[in-house]
Protein backbone atom coordinates (compact mmCIF):
# COMPACT_ATOMS: atom_id res chain seq x y z
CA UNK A 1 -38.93 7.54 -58.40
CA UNK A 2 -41.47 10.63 -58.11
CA UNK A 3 -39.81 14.00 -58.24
CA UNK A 4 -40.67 14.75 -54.73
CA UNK A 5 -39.70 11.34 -53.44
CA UNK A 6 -36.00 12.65 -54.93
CA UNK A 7 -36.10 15.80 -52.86
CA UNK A 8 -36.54 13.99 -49.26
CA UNK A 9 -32.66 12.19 -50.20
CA UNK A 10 -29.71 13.77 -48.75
CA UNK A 11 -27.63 15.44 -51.41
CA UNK A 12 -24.75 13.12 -50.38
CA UNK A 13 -24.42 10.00 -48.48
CA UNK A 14 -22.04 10.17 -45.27
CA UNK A 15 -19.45 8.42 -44.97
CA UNK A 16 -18.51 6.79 -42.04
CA UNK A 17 -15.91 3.96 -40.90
CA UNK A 18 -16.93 0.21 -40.37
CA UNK A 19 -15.40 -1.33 -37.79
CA UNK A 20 -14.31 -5.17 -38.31
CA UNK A 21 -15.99 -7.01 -34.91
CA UNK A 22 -13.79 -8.11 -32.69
CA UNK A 23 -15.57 -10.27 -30.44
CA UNK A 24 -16.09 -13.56 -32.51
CA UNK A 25 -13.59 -15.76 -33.73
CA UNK A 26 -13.67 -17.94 -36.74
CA UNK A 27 -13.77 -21.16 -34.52
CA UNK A 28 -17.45 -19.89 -33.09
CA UNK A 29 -18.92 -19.28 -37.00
CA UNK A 30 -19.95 -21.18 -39.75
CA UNK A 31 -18.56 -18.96 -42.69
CA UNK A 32 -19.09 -18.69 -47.03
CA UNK A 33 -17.82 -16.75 -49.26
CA UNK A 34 -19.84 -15.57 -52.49
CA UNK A 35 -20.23 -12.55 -54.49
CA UNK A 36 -23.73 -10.08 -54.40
CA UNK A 37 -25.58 -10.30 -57.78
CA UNK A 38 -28.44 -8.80 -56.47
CA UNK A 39 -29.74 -6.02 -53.67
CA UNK A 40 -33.05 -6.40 -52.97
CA UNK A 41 -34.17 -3.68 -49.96
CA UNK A 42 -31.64 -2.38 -47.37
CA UNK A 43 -31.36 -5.67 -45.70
CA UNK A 44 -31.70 -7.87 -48.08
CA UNK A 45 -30.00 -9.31 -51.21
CA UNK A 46 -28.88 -12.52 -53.34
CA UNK A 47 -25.47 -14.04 -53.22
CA UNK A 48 -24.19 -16.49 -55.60
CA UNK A 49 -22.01 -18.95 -52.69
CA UNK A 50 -18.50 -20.18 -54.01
CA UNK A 51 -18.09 -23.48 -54.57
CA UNK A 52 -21.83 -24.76 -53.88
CA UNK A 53 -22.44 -25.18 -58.05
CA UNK A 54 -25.90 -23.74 -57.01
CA UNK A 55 -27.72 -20.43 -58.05
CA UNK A 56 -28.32 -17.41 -56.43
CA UNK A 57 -29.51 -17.60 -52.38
CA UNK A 58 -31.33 -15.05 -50.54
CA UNK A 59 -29.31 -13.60 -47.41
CA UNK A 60 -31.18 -11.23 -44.36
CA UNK A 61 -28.79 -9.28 -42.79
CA UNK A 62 -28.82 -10.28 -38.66
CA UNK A 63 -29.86 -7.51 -36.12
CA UNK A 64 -31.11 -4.97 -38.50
CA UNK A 65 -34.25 -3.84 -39.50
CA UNK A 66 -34.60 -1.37 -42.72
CA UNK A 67 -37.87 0.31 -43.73
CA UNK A 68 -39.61 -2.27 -46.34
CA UNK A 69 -39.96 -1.22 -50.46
CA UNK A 70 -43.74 -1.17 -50.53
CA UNK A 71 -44.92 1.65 -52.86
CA UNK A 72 -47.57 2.58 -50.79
CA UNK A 73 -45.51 2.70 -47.29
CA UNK A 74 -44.96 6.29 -46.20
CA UNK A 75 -41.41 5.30 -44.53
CA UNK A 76 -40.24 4.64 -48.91
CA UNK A 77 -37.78 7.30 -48.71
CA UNK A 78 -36.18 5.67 -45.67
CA UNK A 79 -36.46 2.27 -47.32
CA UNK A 80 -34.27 3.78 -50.58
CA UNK A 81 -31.86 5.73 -48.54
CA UNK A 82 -31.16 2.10 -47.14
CA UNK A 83 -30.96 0.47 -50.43
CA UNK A 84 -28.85 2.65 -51.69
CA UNK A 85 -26.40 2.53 -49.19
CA UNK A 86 -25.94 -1.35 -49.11
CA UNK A 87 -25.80 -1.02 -52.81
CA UNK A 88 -22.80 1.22 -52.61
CA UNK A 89 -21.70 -0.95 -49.59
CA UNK A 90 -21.70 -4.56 -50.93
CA UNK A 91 -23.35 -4.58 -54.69
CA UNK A 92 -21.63 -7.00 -57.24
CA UNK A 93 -19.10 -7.19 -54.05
CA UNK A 94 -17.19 -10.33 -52.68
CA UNK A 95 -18.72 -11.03 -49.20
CA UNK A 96 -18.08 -13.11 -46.19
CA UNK A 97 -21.39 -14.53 -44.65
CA UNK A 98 -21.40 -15.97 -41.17
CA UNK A 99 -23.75 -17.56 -38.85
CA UNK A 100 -23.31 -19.46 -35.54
CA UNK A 101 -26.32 -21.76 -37.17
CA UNK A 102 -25.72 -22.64 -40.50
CA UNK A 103 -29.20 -22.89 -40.88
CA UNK A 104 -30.28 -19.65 -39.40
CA UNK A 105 -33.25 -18.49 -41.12
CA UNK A 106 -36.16 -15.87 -41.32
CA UNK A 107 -39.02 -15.46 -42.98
CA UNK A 108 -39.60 -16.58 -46.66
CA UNK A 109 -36.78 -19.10 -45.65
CA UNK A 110 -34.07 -16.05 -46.14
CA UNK A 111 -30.76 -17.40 -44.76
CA UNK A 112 -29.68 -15.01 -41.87
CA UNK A 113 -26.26 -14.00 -41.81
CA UNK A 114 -23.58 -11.60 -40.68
CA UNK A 115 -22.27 -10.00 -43.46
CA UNK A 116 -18.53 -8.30 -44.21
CA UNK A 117 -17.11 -6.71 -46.67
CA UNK A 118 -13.37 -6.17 -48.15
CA UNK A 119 -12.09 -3.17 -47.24
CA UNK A 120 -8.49 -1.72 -47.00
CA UNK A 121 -7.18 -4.97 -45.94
CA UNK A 122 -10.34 -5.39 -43.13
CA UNK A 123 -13.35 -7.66 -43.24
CA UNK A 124 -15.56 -5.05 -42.13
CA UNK A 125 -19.24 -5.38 -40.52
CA UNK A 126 -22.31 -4.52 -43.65
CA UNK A 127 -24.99 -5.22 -40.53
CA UNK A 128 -23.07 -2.64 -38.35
CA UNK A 129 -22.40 -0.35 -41.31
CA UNK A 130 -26.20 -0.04 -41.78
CA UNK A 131 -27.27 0.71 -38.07
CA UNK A 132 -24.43 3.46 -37.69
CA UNK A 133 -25.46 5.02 -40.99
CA UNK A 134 -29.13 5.83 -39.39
CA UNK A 135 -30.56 3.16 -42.18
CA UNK A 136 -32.06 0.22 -39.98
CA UNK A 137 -33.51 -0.42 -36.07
CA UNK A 138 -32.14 -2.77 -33.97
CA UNK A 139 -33.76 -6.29 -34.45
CA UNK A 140 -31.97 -8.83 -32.99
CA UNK A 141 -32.00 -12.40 -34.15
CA UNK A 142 -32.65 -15.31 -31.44
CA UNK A 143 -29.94 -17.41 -32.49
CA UNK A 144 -27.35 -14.75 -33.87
CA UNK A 145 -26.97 -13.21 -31.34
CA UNK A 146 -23.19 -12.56 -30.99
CA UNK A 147 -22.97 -9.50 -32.00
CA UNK A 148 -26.15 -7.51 -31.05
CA UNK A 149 -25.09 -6.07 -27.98
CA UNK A 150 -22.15 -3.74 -30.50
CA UNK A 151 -25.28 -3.74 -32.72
CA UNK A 152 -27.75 -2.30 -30.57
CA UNK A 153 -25.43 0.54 -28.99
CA UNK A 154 -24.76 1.44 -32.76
CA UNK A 155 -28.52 1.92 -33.26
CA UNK A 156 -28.71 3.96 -30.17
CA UNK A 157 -25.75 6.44 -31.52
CA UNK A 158 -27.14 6.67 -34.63
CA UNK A 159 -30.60 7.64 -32.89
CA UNK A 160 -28.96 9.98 -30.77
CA UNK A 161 -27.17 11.45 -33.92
CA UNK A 162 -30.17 11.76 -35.74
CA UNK A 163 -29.22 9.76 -38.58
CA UNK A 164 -30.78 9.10 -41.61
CA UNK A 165 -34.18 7.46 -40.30
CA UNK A 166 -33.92 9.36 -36.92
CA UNK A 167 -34.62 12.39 -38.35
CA UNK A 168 -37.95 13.61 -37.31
CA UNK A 169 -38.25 15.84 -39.89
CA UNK A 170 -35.95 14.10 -42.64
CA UNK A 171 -38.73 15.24 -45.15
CA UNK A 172 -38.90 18.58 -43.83
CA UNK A 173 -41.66 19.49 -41.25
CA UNK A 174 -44.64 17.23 -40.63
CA UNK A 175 -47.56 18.01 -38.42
CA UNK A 176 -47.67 19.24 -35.26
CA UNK A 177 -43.49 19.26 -35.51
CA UNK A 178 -42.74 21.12 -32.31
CA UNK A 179 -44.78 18.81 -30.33
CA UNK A 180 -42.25 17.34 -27.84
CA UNK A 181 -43.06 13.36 -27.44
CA UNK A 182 -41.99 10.46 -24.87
CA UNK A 183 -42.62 6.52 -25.71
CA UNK A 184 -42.06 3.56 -23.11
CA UNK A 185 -43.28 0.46 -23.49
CA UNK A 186 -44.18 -2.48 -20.91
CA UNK A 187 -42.49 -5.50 -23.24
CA UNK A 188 -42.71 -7.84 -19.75
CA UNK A 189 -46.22 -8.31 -19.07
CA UNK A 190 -47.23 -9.54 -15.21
CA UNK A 191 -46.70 -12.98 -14.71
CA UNK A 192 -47.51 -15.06 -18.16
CA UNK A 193 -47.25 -12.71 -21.32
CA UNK A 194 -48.97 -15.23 -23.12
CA UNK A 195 -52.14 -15.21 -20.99
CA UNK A 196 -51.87 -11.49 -20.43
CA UNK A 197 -51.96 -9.99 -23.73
CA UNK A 198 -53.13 -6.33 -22.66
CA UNK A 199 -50.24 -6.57 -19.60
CA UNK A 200 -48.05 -5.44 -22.78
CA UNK A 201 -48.36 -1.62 -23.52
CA UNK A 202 -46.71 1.30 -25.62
CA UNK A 203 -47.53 4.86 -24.07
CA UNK A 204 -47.00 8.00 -25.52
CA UNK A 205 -46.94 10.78 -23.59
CA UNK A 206 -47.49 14.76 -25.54
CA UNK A 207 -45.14 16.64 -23.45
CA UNK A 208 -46.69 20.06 -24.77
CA UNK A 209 -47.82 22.59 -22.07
CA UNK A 210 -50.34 24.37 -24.59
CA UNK A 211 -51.22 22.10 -27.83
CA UNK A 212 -53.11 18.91 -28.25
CA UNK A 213 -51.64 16.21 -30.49
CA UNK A 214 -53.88 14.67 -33.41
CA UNK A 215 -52.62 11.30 -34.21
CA UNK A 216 -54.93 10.86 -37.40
CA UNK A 217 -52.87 8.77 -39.92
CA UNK A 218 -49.84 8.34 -37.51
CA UNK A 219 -49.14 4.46 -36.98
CA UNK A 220 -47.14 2.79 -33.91
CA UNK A 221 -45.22 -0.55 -34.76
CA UNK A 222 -42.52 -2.31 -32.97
CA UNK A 223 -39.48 -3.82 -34.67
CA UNK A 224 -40.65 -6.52 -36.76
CA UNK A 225 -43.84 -5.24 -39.44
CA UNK A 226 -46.77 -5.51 -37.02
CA UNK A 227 -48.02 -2.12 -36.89
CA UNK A 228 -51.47 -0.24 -35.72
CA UNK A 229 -52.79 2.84 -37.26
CA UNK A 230 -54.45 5.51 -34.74
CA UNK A 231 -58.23 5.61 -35.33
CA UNK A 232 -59.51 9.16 -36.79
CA UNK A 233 -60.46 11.25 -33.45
CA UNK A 234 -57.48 9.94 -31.17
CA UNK A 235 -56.05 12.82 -29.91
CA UNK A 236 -53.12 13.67 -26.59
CA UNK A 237 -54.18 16.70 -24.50
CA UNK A 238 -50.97 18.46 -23.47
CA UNK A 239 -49.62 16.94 -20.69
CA UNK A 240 -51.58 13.61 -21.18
CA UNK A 241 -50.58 10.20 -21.82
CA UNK A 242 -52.32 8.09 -24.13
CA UNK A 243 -51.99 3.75 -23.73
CA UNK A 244 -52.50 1.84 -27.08
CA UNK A 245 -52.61 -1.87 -25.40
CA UNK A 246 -51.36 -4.90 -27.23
CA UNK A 247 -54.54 -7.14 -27.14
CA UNK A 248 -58.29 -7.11 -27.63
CA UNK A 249 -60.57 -4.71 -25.93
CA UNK A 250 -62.76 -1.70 -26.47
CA UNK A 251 -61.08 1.88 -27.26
CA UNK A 252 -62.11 4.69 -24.66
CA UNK A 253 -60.77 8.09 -23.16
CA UNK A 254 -56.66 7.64 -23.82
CA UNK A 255 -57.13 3.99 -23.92
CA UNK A 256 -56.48 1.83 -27.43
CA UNK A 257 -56.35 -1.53 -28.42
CA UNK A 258 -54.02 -2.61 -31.09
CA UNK A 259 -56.57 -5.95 -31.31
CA UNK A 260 -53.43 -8.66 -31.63
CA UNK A 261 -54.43 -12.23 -30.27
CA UNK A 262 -50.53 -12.59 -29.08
CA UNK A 263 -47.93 -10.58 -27.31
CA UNK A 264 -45.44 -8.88 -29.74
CA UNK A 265 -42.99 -8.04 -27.72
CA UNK A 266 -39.50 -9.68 -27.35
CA UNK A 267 -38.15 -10.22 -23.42
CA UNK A 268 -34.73 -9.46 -22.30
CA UNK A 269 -32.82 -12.28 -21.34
CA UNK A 270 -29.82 -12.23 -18.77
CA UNK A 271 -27.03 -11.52 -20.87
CA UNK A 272 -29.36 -8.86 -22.60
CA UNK A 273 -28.70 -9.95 -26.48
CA UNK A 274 -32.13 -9.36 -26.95
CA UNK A 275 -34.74 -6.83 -27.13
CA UNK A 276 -37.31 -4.50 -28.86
CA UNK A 277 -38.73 -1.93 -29.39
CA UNK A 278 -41.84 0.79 -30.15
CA UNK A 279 -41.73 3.43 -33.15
CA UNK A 280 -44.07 6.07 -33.68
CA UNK A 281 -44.66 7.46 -37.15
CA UNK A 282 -46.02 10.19 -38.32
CA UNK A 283 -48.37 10.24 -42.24
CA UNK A 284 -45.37 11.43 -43.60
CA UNK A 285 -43.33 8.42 -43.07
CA UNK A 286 -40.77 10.40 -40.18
CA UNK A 287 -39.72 8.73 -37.23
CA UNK A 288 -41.54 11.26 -34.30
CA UNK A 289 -40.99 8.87 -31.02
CA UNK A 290 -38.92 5.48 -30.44
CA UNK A 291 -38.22 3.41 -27.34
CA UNK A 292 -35.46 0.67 -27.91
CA UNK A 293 -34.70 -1.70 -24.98
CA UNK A 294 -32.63 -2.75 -23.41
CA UNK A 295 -30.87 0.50 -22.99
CA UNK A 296 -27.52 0.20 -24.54
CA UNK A 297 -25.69 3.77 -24.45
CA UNK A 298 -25.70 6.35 -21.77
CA UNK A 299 -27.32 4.35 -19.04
CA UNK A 300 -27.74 6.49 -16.42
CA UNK A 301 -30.62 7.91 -14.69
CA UNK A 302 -31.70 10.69 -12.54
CA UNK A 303 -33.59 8.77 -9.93
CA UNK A 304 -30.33 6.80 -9.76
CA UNK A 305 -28.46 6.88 -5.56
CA UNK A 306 -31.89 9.25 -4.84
CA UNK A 307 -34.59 6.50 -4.61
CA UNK A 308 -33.92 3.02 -2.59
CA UNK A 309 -35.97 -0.06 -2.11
CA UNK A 310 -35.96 0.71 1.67
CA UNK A 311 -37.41 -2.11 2.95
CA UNK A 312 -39.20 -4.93 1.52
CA UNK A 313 -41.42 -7.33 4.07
CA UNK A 314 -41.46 -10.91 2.08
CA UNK A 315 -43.72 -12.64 4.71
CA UNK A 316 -47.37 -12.07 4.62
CA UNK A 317 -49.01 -9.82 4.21
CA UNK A 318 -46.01 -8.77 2.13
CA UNK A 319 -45.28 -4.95 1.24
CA UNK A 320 -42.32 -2.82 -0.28
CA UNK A 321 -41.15 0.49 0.68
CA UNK A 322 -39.25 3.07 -1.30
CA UNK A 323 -38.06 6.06 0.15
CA UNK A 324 -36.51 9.41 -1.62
CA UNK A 325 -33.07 10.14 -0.07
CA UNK A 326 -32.49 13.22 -2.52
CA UNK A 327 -32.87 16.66 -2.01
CA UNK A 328 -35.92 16.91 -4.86
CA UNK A 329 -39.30 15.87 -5.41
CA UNK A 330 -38.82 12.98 -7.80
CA UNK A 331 -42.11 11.28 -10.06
CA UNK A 332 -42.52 7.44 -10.38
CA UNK A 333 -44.68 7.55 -13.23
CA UNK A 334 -42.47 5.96 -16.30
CA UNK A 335 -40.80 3.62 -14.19
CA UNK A 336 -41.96 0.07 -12.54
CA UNK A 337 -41.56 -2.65 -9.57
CA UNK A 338 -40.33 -5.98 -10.85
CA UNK A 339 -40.11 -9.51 -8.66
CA UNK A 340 -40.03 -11.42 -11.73
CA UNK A 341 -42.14 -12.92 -13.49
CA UNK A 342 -44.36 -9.94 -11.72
CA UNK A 343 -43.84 -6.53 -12.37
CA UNK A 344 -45.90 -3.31 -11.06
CA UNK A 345 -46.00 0.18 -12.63
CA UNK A 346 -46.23 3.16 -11.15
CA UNK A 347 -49.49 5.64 -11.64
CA UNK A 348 -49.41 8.81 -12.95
CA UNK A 349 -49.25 11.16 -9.92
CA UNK A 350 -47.15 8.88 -8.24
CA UNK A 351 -44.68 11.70 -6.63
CA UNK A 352 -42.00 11.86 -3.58
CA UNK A 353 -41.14 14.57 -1.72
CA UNK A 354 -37.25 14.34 0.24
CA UNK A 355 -37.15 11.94 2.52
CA UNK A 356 -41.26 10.42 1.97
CA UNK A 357 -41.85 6.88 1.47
CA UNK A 358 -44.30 5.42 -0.67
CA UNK A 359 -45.41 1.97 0.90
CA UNK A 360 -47.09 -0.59 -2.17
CA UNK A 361 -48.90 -3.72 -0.45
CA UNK A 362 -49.08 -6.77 -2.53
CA UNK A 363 -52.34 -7.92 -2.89
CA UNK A 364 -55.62 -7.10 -0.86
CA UNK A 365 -57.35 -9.82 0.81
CA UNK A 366 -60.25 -7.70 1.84
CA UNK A 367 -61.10 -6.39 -1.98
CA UNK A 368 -61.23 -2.82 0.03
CA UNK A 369 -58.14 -0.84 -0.91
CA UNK A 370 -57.86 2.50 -0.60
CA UNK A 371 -55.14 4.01 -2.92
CA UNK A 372 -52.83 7.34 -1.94
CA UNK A 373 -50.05 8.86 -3.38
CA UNK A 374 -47.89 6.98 -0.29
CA UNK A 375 -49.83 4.12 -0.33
CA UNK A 376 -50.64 1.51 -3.12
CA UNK A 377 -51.14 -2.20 -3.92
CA UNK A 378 -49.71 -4.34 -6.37
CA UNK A 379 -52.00 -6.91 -7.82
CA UNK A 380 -50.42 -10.45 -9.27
CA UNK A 381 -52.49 -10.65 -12.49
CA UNK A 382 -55.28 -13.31 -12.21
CA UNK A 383 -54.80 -13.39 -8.22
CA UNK A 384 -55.51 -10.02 -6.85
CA UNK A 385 -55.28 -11.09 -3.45
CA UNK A 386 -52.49 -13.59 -4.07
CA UNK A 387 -48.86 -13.19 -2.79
CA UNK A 388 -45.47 -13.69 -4.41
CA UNK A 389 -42.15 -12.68 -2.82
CA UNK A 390 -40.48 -16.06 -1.97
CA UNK A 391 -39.59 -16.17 1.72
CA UNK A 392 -36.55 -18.25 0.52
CA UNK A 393 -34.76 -15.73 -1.64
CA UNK A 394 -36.00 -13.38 -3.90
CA UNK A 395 -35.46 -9.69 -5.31
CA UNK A 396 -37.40 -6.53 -5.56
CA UNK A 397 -35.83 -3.81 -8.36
CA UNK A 398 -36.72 -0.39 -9.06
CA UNK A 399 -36.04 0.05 -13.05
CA UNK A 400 -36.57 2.06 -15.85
CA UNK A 401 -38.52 0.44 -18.60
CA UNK A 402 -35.39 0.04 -20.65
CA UNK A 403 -33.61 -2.09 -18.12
CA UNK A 404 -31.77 0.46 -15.91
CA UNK A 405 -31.54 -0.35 -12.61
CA UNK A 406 -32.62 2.31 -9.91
CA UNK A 407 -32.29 0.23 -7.19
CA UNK A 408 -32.14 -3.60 -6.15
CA UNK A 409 -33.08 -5.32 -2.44
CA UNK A 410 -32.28 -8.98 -2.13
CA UNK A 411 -32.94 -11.16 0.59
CA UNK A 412 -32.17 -15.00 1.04
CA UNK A 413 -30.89 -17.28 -1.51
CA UNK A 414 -31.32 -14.60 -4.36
CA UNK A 415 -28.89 -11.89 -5.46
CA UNK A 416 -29.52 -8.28 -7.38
C-alpha cells in the first residue's frame, strides 16, 4: 500500500450497530453455518461450510456492491476501506449464510448469500453492516430479494450521511470540487428496452451559474462494473445538461454514446425489490454524483398536491393535461409521463405558471407538430403516429425518475 494511498483512510473506522433483520424467518431460508478463512474484497470471501467434508467455497454478499481491488482502479481506496471493514466484521469468524435459493449464484459461480454474524447474543446482518458503513451501493440480487428493500434505504442513509464512499471529497479536493451536480437516469426505456437501447439515458446536469465542468478522465457506471469514460473535450456549460445514452450512435453537442449493444439498466418491479442505479466519478476515484432508484428514504417531492393529471382523453386522438394548482411556477424538466410500457419525458424549458396547463398529444398523424411550452406530443417509439391509452382501463402517472409519484389518473378497469 503506497504512502499516499494510506493518507486517503480514515484515522479510525466508525462504529456503528447492526441490526439482526427481522423480516425473514428461518422457514423462508435455506441456511449453513461455516467459519471465514479467507476475505477476498469487501464483498467477497471463502467459507469453509460445516459438515459438507469439502474445502473452502466462495460466498458474494447479496444486495451490495463494494468498489473492486484492481490496482489500477482509481475507486482502490474505497475498495480497502471495504475490505477492511468486513475483515474486522467477519474474518476467521463463525457465520450464518442464507439464501431463499440454495443455489443462488453470481458471477464466477460465487454462491450468493446473506450473511450474519455473532454478536452479543444477535445474528446480526454483514450485507447491511456494509451499506450503513458507506462501504458498498445498493445492488440487489433477482432472486434474494428479501431483504433489499431494508438494504436499499440503508444505502440511501449512508449516502445522505456521507459515508465512507459518499464522500465527494474522501481524498481531499478533486477538480472542479465546488461544482454543484444533479444525475437522473431513464432505467425504463419507451415501450421494449430491448429494441430501444438509446431510450435508456443517464443525464448530468452542472448546476453552476458561472463555471463550466471538464469531465476529462471522469467515468459514469451503474451498479454492476459496466462503466464509460468521458471522451477528452466533453465539457457542461453552467446551467447545461449533458445526455450520455446507453447504445450506439455518434457523440455531438451534449450528446454521448456509451456504445453498449444491450440495455444495462435493471426495471422496478411492483413490490419495488429491485433497482439501479448511475454513479459519476471523478479521476480521483470520489463519488461526485449518484442516482439510486427506486427512491427508498425521504420520498417526498415538491411538485407533490401542486401538479395534477387534470384530464386525460383515452379515445382518439388521445391527449393528457396537467395543470399547476400551486401558487409557484414549477419546471417539468427531470420528471416524466408514464402509461406503461410507454413513458414520455419532459423537455428542458418545460415550465408552469399557477393555474396553466400544459396539454401533450399522443402521437401526430399529420407528421406536422408544432411544439410550445403548453403544448407537446408524445411519440410511442417505432410508431410516431400510433396510439396507446387503452379505452378499457388504463393509467397516466406523473413521477419522478426514482419512482415517486406526483400524481396518478385512472380510468376503467385499471387502478393508480
Amino acid at each position: 500500500m503506497t504512502a499516499s494511498l494510506l493518507r486517503c483512510l480514515p484515522a479510525a473506522a466508525v462504529a456503528l450497530a447492526l441490526v439482526a433483520p427481522a423480516a425473514a424467518t428461518a422457514t423462508e431460508l435455506h441456511t449453513w453455518y461455516g467459519t471465514v478463512v479467507h476475505i477476498s474484497d469487501g464483498d467477497t470471501f471463502e467459507v469453509d461450510i460445516e459438515g459438507d467434508g469439502e474445502g473452502p467455497v466462495v460466498v458474494r454478499m447479496t444486495g451490495v456492491q463494494a468498489m473492486e481491488m484492481h490496482k489500477a482502479s482509481p475507486e482502490l481506496r474505497h475498495a480497502v476501506e471495504a475490505e477492511n471493514s468486513l475483515r474486522r466484521l467477519i474474518d476467521g469468524k463463525r457465520v450464518r449464510l442464507s439464501a431463499v435459493d440454495p443455489d443462488s449464484r453470481g458471477l464466477r459461480d460465487r454462491l450468493v448469500r446473506f450473511v450474519e454474524v455473532y454478536r452479543n447474543g444477535v445474528w446480526r446482518d454483514v450485507n447491511l453492516a456494509q451499506l450503513r458503513r458507506g462501504h458498498a451501493l445498493w445492488m440487489p440480487h433477482p432472486t434474494e430479494t428479501l431483504r433489499h428493500l431494508t438494504y436499499n434505504r440503508a444505502a440511501a442513509a449512508a449516502a445522505t450521511r456521507g459515508a465512507a464512499l459518499w464522500d465527494p471529497d474522501f481524498c481531499g479536493d478533486g477538480p472542479q470540487q465546488s461544482v454543484p451536480l444533479e444525475l437522473w437516469a431513464q432505467w425504463d426505456a419507451d415501450s421494449n428496452d430491448a429494441l430501444n437501447v438509446n431510450g435508456e439515458w443517464v443525464k448530468l446536469r452542472n448546476r453552476s451559474a458561472t463555471e463550466t465542468l471538464s469531465l476529462e478522465g471522469w467515468r459514469l457506471r451503474d451498479t454492476a462494473l459496466r462503466q464509460y469514460t468521458f471522451p477528452a473535450d466533453t465539457a457542461v456549460p453552467p446551467g447545461q445538461t449533458l445526455t450520455v445514452h446507453v447504445g450506439a450512435g455518434t457523440d455531438s453537442g451534449l450528446t454521448r454514446y456509451w456504445g453498449l449493444a444491450a440495455p444495462i439498466f435493471e426495471n422496478v418491479p411492483a413490490d419495488r425489490s429491485l433497482g439501479d442505479g448511475a454513479y459519476l466519478f471523478d479521476p480521483d476515484g470520489d463519488l461526485r454524483a449518484s442516482f439510486t432508484y427506486p427512491c427508498a428514504r425521504l420520498c417526498s417531492d415538491p411538485l407533490q398536491d401542486q401538479v395534477k393529471v387534470s384530464a386525460v382523453h383515452y379515445k382518439s386522438p388521445e391527449s393528457i393535461q396537467l395543470r399547476n394548482d400551486g401558487t409557484a411556477t414549477v419546471d417539468l424538466y427531470g420528471y416524466l409521463l408514464e402509461s406503461w410500457p410507454y413513458s414520455y419525458d419532459f423537455p428542458e424549458g418545460t415550465t408552469l405558471a399557477p393555474g396553466e396547463t400544459l396539454t401533450i398529444s399522443i402521437g401526430c398523424p399529420k407528421d406536422v407538430c408544432t411544439t410550445s411550452r403548453l403544448k407537446q406530443y408524445w411519440y410511442k417509439y417505432g410508431d410516431p403516429t400510433g396510439q396507446f391509452l387503452d379505452n378499457t382501463g388504463d393509467t397516466v402517472r406523473l413521477r419522478t425518475f426514482d419512482v415517486i409519484t406526483i400524481h396518478c389518473r385512472s380510468w376503467g378497469t385499471a387502478t393508480c
